[in-house]
Protein backbone atom coordinates (compact mmCIF):
# COMPACT_ATOMS: atom_id res chain seq x y z
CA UNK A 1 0.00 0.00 0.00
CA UNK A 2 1.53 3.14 -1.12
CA UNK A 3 0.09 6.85 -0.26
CA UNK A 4 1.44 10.41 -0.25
CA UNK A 5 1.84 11.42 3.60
CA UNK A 6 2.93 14.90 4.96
CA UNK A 7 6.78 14.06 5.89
CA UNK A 8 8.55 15.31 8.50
CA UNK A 9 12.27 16.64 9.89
CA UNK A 10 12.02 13.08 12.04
CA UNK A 11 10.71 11.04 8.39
CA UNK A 12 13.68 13.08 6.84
CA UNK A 13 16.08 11.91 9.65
CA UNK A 14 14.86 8.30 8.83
CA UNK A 15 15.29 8.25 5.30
CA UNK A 16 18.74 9.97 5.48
CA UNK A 17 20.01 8.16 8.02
CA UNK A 18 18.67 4.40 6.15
CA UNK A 19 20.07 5.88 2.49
CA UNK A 20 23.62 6.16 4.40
CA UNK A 21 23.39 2.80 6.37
CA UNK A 22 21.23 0.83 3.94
CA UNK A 23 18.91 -1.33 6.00
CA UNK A 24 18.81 -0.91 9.72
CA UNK A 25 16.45 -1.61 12.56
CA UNK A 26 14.67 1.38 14.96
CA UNK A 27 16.96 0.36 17.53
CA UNK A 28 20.07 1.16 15.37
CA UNK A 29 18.35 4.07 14.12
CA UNK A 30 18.24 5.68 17.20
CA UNK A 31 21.64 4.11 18.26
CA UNK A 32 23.14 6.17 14.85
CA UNK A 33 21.26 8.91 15.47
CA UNK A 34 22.64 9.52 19.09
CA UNK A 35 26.11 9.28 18.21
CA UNK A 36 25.76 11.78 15.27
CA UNK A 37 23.23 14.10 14.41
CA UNK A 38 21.50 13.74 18.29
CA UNK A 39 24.34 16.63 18.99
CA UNK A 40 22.49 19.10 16.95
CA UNK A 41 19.10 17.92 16.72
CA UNK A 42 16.59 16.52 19.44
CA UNK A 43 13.91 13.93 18.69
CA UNK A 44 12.04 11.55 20.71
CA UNK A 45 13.41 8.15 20.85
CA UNK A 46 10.15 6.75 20.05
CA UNK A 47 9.76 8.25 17.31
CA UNK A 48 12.70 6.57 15.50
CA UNK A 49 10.14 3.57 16.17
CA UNK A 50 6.95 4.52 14.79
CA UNK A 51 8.15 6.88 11.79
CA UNK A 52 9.63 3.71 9.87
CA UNK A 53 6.52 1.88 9.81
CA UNK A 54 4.58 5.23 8.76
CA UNK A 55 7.15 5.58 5.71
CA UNK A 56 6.81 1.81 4.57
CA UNK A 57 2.90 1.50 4.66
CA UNK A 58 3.30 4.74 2.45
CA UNK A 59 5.73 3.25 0.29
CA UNK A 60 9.16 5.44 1.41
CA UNK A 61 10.29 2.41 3.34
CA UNK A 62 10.32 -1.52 2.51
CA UNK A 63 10.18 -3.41 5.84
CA UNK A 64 11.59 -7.46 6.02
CA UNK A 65 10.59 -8.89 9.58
CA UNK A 66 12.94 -11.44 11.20
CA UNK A 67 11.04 -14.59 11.04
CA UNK A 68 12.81 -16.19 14.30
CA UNK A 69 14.03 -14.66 17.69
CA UNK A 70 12.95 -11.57 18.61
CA UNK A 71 11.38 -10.97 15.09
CA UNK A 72 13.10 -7.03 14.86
CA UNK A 73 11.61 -5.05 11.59
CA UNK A 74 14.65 -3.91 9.49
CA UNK A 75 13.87 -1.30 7.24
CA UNK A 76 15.60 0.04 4.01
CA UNK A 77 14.83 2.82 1.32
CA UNK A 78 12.86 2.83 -1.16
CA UNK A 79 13.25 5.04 -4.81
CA UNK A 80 10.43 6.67 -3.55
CA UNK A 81 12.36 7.52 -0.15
CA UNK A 82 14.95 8.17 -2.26
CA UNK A 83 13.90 10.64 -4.69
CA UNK A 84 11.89 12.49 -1.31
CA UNK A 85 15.26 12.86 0.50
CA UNK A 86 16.92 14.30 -2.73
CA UNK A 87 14.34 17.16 -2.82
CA UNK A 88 13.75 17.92 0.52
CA UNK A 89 18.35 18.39 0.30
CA UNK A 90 17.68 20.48 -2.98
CA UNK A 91 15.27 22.72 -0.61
CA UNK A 92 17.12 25.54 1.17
CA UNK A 93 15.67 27.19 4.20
CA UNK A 94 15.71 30.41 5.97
CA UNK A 95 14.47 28.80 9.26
CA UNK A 96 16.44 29.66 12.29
CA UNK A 97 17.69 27.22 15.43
CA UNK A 98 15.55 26.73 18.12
CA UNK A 99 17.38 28.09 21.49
CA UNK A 100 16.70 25.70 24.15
CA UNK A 101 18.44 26.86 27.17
CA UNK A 102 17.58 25.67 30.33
CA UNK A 103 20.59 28.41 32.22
CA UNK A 104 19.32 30.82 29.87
CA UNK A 105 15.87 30.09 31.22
CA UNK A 106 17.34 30.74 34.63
CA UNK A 107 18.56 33.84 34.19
CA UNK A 108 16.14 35.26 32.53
CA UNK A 109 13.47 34.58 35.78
CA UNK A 110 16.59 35.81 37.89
CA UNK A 111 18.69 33.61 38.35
CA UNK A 112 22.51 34.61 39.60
CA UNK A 113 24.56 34.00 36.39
CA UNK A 114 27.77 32.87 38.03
CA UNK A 115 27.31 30.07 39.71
CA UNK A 116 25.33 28.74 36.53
CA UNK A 117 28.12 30.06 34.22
CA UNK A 118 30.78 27.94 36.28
CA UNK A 119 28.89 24.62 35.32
CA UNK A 120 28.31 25.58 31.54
CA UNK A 121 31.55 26.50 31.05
CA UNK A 122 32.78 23.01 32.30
CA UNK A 123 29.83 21.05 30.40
CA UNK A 124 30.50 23.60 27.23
CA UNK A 125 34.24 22.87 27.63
CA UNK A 126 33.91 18.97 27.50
CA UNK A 127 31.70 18.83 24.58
CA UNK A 128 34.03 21.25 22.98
CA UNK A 129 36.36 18.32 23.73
CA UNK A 130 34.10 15.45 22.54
CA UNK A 131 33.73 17.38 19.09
CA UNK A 132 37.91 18.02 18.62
CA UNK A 133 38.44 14.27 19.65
CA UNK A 134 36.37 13.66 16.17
CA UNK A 135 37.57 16.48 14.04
CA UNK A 136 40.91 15.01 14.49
CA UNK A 137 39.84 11.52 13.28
CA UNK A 138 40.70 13.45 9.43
CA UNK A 139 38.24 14.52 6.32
CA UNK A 140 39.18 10.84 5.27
CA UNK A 141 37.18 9.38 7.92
CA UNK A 142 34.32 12.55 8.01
CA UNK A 143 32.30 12.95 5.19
CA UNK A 144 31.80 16.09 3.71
CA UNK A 145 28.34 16.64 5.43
CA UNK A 146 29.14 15.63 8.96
CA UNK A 147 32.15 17.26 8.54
CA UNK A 148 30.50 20.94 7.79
CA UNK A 149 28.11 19.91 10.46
CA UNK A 150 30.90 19.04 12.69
CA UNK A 151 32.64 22.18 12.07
CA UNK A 152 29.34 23.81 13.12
CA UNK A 153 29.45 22.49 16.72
CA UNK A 154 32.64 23.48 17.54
CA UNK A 155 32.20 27.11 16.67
CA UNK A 156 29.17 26.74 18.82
CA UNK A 157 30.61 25.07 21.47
CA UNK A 158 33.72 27.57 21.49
CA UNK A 159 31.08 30.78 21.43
CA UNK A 160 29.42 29.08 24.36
CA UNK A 161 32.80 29.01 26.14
CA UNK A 162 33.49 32.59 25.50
CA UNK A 163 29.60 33.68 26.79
CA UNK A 164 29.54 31.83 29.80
CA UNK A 165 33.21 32.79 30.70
CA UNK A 166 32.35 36.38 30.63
CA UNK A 167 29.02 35.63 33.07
CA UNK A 168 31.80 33.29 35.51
CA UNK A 169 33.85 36.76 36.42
């Protein structure tokens, strides 16, 4: 059964991340996911469950159950998921980031900034960390796109350092 459905940044996620793996279950969806682009962009774990079997019954997906053991759905793209992921990356977008900011949040009800600034600084500094540890794996292990992305979050991370430094004093 095959049916036009209104997709979504998650369905998006899902076909992407099945086009670069090739057939994967929901748990190592969400397993990729985390590791990668869970540093920039938050989604419900559940949903990396129920999304795939929206996408097959509308003909994005192909699903093969496990017919022994714990009988886990693997999914895989489609040409229809395929040609839906190419347009949606042809689209460009002048939609900003979400700020989610639970410090921020703080302060701005009145919270004293320092003693929050001394904990992002520290939390800011390790991801900082986290994100140089894999920029120095080398462009031959990063493809282009996680790469750019990559580069993203440690510009990010590095302007976080410097703001919450400034509030520590």
């Amino acid at each position: 059964m095959s049916s036009d459905i209104r997709l979504t940044p998650t369905s998006y996620i899902v076909l992407g991340v099945l086009n670069a793996a090739g057939e994967s279950t929901p748990y190592e969806l969400k397993q990729g996911v985390a590791v990668s682009l869970g540093n920039f962009w938050s989604l419900q774990h559940a949903q990396l469950y129920s999304e795939p079997e929206r996408l097959a019954a509308a003909g994005y997906l192909t699903e093969r159950r496990e017919e022994k053991g714990r009988r886990r759905k693997h999914y895989k793209i489609t040409a229809k998921g395929r040609r839906a992921l190419a347009d949606w990356l042809e689209e460009t977008t002048d939609e900003l980031p979400e700020l989610r900011d639970r410090a921020l949040l703080k302060i701005f009800f009145g919270a004293d900034p320092g003693p929050l600034a001394t904990r992002q600084v520290a939390a800011h500094r390790a991801k900082l960390e986290e994100y140089e540890r894999i920029a120095e794996l080398g462009d031959e292990y990063l493809p282009k796109g996680p790469r750019t992305t990559l580069d993203a979050g440690i510009a990010s991370e590095k302007e976080w350092v410097r703001f919450w430094s400034r509030l520590e004093k």
